[in-house]
N, C-alpha and C. Protein backbone atom coordinates (compact mmCIF):
# COMPACT_ATOMS: atom_id res chain seq x y z
N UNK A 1 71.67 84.42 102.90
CA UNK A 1 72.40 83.32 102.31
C UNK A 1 73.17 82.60 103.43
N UNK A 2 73.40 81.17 103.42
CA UNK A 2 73.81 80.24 104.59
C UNK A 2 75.09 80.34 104.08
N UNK A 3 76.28 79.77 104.15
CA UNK A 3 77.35 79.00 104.16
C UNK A 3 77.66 78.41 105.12
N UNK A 4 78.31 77.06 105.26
CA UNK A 4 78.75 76.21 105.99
C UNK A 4 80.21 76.68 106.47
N UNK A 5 80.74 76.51 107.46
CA UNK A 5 82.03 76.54 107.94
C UNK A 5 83.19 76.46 107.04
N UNK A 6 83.06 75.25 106.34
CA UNK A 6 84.11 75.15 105.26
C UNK A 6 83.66 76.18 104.04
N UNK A 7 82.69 76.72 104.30
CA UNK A 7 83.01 77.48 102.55
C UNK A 7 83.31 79.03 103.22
N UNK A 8 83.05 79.38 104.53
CA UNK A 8 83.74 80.59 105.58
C UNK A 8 85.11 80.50 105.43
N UNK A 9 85.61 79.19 105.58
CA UNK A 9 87.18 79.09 105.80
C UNK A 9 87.77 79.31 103.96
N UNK A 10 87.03 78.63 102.95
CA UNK A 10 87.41 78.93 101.69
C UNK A 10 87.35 80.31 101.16
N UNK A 11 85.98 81.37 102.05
CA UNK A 11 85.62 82.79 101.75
C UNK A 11 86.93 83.46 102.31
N UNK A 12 87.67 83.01 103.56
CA UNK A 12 88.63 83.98 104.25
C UNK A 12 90.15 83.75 103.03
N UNK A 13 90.18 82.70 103.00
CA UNK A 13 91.20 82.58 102.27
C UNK A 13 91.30 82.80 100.67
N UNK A 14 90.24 83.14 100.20
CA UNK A 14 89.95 83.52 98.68
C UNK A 14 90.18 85.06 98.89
N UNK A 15 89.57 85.95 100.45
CA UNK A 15 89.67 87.30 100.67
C UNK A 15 91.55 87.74 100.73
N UNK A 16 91.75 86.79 101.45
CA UNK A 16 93.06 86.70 101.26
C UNK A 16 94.07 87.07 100.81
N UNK A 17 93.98 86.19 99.50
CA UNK A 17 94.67 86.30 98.13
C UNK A 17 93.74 87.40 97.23
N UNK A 18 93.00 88.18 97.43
CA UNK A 18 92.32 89.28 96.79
C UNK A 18 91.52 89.08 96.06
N UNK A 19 90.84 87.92 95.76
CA UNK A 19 89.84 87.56 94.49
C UNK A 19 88.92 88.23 94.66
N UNK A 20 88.56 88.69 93.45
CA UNK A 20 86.97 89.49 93.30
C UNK A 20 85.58 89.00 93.99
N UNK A 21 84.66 89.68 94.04
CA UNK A 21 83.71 88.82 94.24
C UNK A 21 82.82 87.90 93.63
N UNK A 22 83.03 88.27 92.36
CA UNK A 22 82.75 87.65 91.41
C UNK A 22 83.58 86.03 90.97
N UNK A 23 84.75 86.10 91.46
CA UNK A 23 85.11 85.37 90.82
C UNK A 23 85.29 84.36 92.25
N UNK A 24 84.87 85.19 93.92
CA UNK A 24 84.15 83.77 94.50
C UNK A 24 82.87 83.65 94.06
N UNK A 25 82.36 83.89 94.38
CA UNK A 25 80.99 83.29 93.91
C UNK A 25 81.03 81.90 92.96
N UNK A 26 82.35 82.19 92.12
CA UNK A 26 81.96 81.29 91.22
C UNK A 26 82.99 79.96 92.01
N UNK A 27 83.43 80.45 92.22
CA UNK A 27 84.51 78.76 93.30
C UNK A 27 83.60 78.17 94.15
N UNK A 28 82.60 79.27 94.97
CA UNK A 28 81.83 78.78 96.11
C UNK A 28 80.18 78.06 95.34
N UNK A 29 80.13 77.97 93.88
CA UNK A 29 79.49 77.63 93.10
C UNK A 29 78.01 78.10 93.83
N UNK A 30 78.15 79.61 94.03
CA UNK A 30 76.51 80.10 94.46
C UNK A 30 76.25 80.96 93.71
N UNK A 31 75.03 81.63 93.62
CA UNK A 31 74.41 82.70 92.89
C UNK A 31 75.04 83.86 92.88
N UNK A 32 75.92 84.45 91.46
CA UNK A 32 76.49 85.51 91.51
C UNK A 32 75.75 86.80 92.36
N UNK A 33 74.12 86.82 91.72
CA UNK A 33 73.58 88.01 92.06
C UNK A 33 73.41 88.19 93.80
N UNK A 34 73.00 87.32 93.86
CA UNK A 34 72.40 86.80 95.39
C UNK A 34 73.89 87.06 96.04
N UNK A 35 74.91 86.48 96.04
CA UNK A 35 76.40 86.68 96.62
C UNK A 35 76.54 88.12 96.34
N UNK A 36 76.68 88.40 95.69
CA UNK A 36 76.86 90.13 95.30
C UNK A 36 76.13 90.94 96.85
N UNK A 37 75.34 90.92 96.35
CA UNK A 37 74.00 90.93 97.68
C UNK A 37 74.84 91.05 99.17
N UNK A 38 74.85 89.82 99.44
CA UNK A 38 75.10 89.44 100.76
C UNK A 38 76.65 90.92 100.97
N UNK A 39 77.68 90.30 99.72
CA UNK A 39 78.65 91.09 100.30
C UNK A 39 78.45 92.21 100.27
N UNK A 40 77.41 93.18 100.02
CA UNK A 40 77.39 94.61 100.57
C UNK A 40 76.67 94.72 101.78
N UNK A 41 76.28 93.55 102.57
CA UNK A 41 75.72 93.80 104.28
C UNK A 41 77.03 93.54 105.32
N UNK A 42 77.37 94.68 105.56
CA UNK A 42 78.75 94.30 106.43
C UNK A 42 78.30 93.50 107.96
N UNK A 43 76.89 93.11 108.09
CA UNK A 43 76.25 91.98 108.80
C UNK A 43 76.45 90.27 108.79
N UNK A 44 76.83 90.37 107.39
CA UNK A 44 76.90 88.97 106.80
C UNK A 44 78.10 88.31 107.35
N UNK A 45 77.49 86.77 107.49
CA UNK A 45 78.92 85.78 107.42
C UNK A 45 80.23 85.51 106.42
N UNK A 46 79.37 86.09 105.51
CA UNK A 46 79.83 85.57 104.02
C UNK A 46 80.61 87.29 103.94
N UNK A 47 80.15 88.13 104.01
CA UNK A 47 81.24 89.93 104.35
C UNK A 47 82.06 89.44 105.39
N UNK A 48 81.88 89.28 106.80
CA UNK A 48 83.01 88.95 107.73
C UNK A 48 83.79 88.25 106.99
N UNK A 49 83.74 86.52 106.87
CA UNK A 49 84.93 86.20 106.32
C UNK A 49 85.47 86.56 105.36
N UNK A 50 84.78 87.18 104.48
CA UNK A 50 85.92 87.69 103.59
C UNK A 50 86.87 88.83 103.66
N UNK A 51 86.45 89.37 104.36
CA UNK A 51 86.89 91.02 104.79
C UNK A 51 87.67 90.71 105.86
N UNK A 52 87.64 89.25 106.77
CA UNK A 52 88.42 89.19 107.15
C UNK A 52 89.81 88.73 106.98
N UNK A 53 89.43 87.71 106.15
CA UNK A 53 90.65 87.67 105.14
C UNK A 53 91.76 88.11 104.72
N UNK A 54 90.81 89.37 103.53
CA UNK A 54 91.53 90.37 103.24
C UNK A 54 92.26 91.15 103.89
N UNK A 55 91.57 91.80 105.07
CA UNK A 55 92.06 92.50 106.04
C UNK A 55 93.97 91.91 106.33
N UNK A 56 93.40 91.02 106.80
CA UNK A 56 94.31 90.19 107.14
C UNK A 56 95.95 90.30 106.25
N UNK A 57 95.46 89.78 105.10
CA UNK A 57 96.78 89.83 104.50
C UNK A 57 96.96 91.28 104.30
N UNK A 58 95.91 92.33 103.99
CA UNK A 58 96.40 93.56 103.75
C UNK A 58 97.53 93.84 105.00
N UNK A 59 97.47 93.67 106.20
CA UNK A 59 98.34 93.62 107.41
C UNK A 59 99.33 93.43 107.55
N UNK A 60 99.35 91.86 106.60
CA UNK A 60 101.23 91.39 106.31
C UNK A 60 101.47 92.04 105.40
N UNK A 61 100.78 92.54 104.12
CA UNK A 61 101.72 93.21 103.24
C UNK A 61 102.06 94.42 103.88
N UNK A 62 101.47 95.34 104.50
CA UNK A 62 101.75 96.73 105.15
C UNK A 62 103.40 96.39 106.49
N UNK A 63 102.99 95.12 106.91
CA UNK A 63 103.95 95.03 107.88
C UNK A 63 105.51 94.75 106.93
N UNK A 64 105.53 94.11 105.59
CA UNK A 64 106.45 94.37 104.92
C UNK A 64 107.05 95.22 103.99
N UNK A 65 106.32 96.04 104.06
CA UNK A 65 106.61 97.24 103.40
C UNK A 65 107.23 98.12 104.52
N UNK A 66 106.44 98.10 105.68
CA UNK A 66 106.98 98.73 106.94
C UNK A 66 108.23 98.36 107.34
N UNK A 67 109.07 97.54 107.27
CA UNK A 67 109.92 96.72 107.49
C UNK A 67 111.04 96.91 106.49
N UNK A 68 110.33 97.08 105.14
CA UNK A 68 111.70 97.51 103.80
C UNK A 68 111.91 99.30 104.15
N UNK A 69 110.79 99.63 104.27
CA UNK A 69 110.95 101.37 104.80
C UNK A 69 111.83 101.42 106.03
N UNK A 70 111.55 100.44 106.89
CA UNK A 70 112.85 100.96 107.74
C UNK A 70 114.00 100.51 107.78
N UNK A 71 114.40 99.70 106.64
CA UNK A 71 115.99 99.32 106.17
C UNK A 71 115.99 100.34 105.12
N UNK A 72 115.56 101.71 104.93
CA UNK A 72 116.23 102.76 103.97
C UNK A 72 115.53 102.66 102.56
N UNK A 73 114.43 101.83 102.23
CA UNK A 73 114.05 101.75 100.72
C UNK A 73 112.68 102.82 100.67
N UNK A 74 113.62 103.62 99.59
CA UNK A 74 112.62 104.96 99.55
C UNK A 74 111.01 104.74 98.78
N UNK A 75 111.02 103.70 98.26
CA UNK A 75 109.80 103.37 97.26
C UNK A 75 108.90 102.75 98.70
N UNK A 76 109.61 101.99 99.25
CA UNK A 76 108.25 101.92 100.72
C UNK A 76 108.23 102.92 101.96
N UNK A 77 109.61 104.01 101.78
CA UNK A 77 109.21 104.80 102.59
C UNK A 77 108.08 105.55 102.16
N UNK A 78 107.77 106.01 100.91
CA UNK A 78 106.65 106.71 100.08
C UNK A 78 105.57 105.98 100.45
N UNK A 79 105.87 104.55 100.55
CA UNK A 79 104.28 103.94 100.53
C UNK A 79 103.62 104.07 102.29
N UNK A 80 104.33 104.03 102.95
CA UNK A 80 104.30 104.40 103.83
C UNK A 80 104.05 105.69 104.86
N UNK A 81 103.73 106.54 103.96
CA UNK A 81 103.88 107.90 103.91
C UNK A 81 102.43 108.06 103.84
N UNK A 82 102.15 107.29 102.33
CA UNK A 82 100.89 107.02 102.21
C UNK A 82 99.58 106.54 102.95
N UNK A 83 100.62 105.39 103.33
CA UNK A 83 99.55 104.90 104.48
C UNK A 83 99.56 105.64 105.74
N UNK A 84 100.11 106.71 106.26
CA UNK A 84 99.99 107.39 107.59
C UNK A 84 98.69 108.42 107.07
N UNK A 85 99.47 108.90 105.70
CA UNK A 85 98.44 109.86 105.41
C UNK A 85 97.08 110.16 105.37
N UNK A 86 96.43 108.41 104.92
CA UNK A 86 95.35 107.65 104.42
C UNK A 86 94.60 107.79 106.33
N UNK A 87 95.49 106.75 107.09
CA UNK A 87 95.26 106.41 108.54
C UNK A 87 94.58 107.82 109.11
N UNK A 88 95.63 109.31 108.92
CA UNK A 88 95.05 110.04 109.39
C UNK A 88 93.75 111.08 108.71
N UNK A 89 93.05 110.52 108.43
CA UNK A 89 91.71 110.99 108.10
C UNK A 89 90.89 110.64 108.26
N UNK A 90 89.99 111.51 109.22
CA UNK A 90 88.93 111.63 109.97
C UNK A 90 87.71 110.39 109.18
């Protein structure tokens, strides 16, 4: 499957904000099945940008949670806890 630059830049920023894949497909007005497809080849243009995306904001939210955990808030020190826990496995 092709996409053009601008629908890469619409895939990163839909990954972003967390939208399903389903529910790009349907913004990027392409073939659910066929899109489905593509995003399980972590080869694809259409997997990179979105994953990069996502990635992405997953990063800022972790960096603010990291940030409330170390002003003393025990609900992100837990989450945080979590995420070391997660990090350290093989």
């Amino acid at each position: 499957m092709e996409i053009d630059d601008k629908q890469k830049e619409l895939l990163g920023r839909l990954g972003s904000s967390f939208f399903t894949v389903k529910e790009c497909a349907v913004i990027l007005e392409v073939d659910e099945i066929e899109f489905t497809k593509e995003m399980k080849d972590s080869s694809s243009p259409c997997y990179k940008a979105y994953y990069s995306g996502f990635y992405t904001s997953k990063l800022k939210h972790r960096e603010g949670v990291i940030e409330v955990s170390e002003r003393g808030s025990n609900p992100a020190q837990q989450m945080v806890e979590g995420y070391i826990k997660d990090a350290s496995k093989p």
